[in-house]
PDB file of N, CA and C in Angstrom:
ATOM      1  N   UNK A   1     125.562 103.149 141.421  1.00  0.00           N
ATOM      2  CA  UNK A   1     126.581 103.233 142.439  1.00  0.00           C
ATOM      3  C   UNK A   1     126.331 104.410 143.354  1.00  0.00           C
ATOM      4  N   UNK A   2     125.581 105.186 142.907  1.00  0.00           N
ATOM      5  CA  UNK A   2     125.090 106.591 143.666  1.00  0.00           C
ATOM      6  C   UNK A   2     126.426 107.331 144.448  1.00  0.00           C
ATOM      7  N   UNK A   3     126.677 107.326 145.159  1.00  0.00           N
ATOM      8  CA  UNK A   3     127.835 107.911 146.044  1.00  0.00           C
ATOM      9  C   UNK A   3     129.009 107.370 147.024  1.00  0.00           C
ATOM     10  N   UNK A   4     129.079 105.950 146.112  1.00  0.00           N
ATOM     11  CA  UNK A   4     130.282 104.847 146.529  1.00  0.00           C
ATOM     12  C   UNK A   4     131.675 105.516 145.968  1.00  0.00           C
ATOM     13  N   UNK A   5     132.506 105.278 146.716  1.00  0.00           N
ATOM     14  CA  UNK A   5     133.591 106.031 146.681  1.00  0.00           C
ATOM     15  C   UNK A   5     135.015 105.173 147.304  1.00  0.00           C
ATOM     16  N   UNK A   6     135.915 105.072 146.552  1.00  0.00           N
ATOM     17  CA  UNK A   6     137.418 104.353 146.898  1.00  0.00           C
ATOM     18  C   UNK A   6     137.581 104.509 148.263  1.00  0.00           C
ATOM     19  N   UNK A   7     137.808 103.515 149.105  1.00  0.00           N
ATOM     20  CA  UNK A   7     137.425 103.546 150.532  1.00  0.00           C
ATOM     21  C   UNK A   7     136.284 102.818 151.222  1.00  0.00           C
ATOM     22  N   UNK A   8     135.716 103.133 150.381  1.00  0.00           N
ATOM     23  CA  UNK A   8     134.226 102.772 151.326  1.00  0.00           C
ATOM     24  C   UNK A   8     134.264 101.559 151.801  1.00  0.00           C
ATOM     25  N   UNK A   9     133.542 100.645 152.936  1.00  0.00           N
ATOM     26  CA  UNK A   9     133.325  99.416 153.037  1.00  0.00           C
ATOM     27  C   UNK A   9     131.870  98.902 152.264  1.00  0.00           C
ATOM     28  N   UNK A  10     131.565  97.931 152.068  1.00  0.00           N
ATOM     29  CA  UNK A  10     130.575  97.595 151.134  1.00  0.00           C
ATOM     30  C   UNK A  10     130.474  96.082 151.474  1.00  0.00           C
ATOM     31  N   UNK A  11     129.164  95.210 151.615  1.00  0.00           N
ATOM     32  CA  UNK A  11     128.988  94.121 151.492  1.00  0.00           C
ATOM     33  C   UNK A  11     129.198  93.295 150.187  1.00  0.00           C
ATOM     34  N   UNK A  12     130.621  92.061 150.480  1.00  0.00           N
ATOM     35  CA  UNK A  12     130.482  91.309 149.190  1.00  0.00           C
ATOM     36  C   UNK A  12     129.285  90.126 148.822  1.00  0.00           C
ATOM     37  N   UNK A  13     129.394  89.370 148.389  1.00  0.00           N
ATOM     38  CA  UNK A  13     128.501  88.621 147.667  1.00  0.00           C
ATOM     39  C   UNK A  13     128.046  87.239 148.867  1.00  0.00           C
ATOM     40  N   UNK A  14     129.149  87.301 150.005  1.00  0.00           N
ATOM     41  CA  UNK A  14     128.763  86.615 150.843  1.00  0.00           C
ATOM     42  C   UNK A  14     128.267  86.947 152.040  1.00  0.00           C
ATOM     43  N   UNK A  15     128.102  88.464 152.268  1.00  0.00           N
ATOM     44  CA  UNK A  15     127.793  89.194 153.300  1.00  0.00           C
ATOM     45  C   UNK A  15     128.895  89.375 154.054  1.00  0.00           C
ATOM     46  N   UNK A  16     129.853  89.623 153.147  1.00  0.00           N
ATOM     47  CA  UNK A  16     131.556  90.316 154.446  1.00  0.00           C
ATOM     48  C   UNK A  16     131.688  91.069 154.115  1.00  0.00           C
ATOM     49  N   UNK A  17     132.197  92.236 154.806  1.00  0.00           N
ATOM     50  CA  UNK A  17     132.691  93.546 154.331  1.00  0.00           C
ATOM     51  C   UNK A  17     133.414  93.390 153.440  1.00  0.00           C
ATOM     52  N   UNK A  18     133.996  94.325 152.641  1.00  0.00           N
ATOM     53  CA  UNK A  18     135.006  94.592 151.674  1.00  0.00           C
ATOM     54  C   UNK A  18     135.592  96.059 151.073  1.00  0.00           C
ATOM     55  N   UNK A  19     136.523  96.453 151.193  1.00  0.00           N
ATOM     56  CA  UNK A  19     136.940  97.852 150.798  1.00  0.00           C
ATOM     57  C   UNK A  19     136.629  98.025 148.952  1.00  0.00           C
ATOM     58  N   UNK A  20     135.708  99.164 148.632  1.00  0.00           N
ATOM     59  CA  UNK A  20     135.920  99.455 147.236  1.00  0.00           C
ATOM     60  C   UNK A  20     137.163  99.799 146.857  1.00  0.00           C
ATOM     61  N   UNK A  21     137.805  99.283 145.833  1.00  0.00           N
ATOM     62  CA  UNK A  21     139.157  99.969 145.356  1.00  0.00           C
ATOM     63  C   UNK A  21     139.032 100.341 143.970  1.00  0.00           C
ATOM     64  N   UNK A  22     137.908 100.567 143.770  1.00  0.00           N
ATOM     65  CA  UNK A  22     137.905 101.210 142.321  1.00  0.00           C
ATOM     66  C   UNK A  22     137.116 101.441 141.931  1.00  0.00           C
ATOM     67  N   UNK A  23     136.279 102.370 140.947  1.00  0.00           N
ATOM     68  CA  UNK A  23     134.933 103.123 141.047  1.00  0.00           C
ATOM     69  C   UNK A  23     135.184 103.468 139.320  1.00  0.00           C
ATOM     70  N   UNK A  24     134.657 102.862 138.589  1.00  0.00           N
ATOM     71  CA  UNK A  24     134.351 103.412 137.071  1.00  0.00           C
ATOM     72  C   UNK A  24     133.181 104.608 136.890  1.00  0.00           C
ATOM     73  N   UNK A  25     133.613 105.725 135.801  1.00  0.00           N
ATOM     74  CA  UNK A  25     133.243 106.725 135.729  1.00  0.00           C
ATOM     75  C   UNK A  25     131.924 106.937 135.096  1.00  0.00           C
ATOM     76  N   UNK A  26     131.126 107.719 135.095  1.00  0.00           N
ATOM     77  CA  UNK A  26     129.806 107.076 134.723  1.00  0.00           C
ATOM     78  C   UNK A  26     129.955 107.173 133.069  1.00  0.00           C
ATOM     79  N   UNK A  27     129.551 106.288 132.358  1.00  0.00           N
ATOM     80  CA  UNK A  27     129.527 105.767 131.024  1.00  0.00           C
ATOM     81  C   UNK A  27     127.984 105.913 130.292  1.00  0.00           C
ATOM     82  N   UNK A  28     128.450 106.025 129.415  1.00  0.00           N
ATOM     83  CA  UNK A  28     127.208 106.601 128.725  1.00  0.00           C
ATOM     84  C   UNK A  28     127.285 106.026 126.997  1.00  0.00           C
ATOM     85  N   UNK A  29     125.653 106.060 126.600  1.00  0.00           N
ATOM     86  CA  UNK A  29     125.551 104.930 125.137  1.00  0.00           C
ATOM     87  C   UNK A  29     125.723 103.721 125.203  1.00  0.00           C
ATOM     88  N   UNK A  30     125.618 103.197 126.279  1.00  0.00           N
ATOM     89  CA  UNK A  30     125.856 101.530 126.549  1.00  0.00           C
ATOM     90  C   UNK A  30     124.444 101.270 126.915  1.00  0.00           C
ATOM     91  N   UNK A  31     124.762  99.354 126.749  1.00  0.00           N
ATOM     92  CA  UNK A  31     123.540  98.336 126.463  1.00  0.00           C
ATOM     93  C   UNK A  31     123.641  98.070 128.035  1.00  0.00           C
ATOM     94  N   UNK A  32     122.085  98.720 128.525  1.00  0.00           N
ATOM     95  CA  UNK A  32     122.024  98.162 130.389  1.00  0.00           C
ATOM     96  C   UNK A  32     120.507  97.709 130.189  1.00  0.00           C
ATOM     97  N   UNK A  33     120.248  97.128 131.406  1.00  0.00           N
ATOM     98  CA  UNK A  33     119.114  96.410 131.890  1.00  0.00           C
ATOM     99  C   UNK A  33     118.505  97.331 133.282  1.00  0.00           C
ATOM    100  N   UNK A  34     117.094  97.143 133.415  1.00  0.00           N
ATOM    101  CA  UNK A  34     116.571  97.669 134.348  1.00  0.00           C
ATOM    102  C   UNK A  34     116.021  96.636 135.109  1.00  0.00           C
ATOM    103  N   UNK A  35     116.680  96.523 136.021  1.00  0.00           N
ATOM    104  CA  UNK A  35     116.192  95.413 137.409  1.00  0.00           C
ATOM    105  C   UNK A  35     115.592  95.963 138.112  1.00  0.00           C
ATOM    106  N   UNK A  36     114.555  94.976 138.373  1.00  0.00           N
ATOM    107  CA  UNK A  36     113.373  95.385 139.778  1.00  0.00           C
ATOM    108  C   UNK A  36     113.356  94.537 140.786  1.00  0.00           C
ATOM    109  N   UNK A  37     113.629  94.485 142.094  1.00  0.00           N
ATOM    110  CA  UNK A  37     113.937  93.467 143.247  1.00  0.00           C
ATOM    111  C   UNK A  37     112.303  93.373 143.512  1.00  0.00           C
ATOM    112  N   UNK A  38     112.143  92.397 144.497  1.00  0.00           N
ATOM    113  CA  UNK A  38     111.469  92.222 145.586  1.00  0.00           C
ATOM    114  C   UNK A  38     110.469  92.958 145.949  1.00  0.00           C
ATOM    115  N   UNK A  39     111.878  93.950 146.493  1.00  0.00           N
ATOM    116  CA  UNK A  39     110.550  94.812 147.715  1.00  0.00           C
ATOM    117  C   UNK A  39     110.470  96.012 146.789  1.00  0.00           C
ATOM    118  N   UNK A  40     110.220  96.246 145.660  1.00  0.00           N
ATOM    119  CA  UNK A  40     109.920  97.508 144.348  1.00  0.00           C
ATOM    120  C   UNK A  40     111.137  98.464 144.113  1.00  0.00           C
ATOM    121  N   UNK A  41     112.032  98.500 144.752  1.00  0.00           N
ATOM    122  CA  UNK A  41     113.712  99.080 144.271  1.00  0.00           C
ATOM    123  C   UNK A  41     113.961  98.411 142.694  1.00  0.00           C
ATOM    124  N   UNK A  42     114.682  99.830 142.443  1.00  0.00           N
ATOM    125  CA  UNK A  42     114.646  99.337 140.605  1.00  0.00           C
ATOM    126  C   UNK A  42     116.354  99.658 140.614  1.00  0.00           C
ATOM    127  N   UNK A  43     117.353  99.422 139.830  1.00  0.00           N
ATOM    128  CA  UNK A  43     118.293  99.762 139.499  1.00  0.00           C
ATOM    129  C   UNK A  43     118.541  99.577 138.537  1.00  0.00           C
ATOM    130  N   UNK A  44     119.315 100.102 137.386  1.00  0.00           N
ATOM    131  CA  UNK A  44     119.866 100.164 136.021  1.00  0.00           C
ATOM    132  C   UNK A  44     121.436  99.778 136.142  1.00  0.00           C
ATOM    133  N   UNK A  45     121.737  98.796 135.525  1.00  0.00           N
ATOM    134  CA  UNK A  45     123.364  97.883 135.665  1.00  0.00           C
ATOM    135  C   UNK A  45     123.441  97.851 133.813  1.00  0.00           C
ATOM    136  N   UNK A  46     124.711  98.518 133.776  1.00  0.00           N
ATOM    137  CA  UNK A  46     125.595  97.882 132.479  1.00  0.00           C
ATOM    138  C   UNK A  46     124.871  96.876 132.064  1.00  0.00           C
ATOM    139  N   UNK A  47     125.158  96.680 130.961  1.00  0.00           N
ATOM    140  CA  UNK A  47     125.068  94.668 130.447  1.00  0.00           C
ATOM    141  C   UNK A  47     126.421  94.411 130.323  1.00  0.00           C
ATOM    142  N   UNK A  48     127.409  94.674 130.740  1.00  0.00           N
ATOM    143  CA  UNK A  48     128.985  94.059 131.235  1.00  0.00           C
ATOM    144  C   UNK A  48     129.235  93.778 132.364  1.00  0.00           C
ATOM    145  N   UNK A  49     128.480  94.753 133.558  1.00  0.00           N
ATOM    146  CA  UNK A  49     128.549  94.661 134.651  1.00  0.00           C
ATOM    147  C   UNK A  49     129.235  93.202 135.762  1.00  0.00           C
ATOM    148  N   UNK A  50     129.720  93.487 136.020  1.00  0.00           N
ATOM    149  CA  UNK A  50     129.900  92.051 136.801  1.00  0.00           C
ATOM    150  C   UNK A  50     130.373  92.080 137.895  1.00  0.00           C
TER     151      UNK A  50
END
């Protein structure tokens, strides 16, 4: 989430804006996955994530 913050606008899943209204705290000892896109960007997501 790097520096997303309550407020922010953010693209949803269909490409429309959308206001964040809520931001979970960073969590730690949990089961995540390391995704690698496309163009070589990697990110680490929960395995609850959704």
């Amino acid at each position: 989430m790097g520096e997303l913050e309550i407020g922010d606008i953010v693209l949803d899943r269909n490409g429309l804006p959308t206001t964040v209204t809520f931001v979970t705290p960073i969590q730690y000892n949990r089961n995540c996955f390391k995704l690698t896109f496309e163009d070589g960007e990697e990110i680490i997501a929960d395995a609850d994530h959704q």
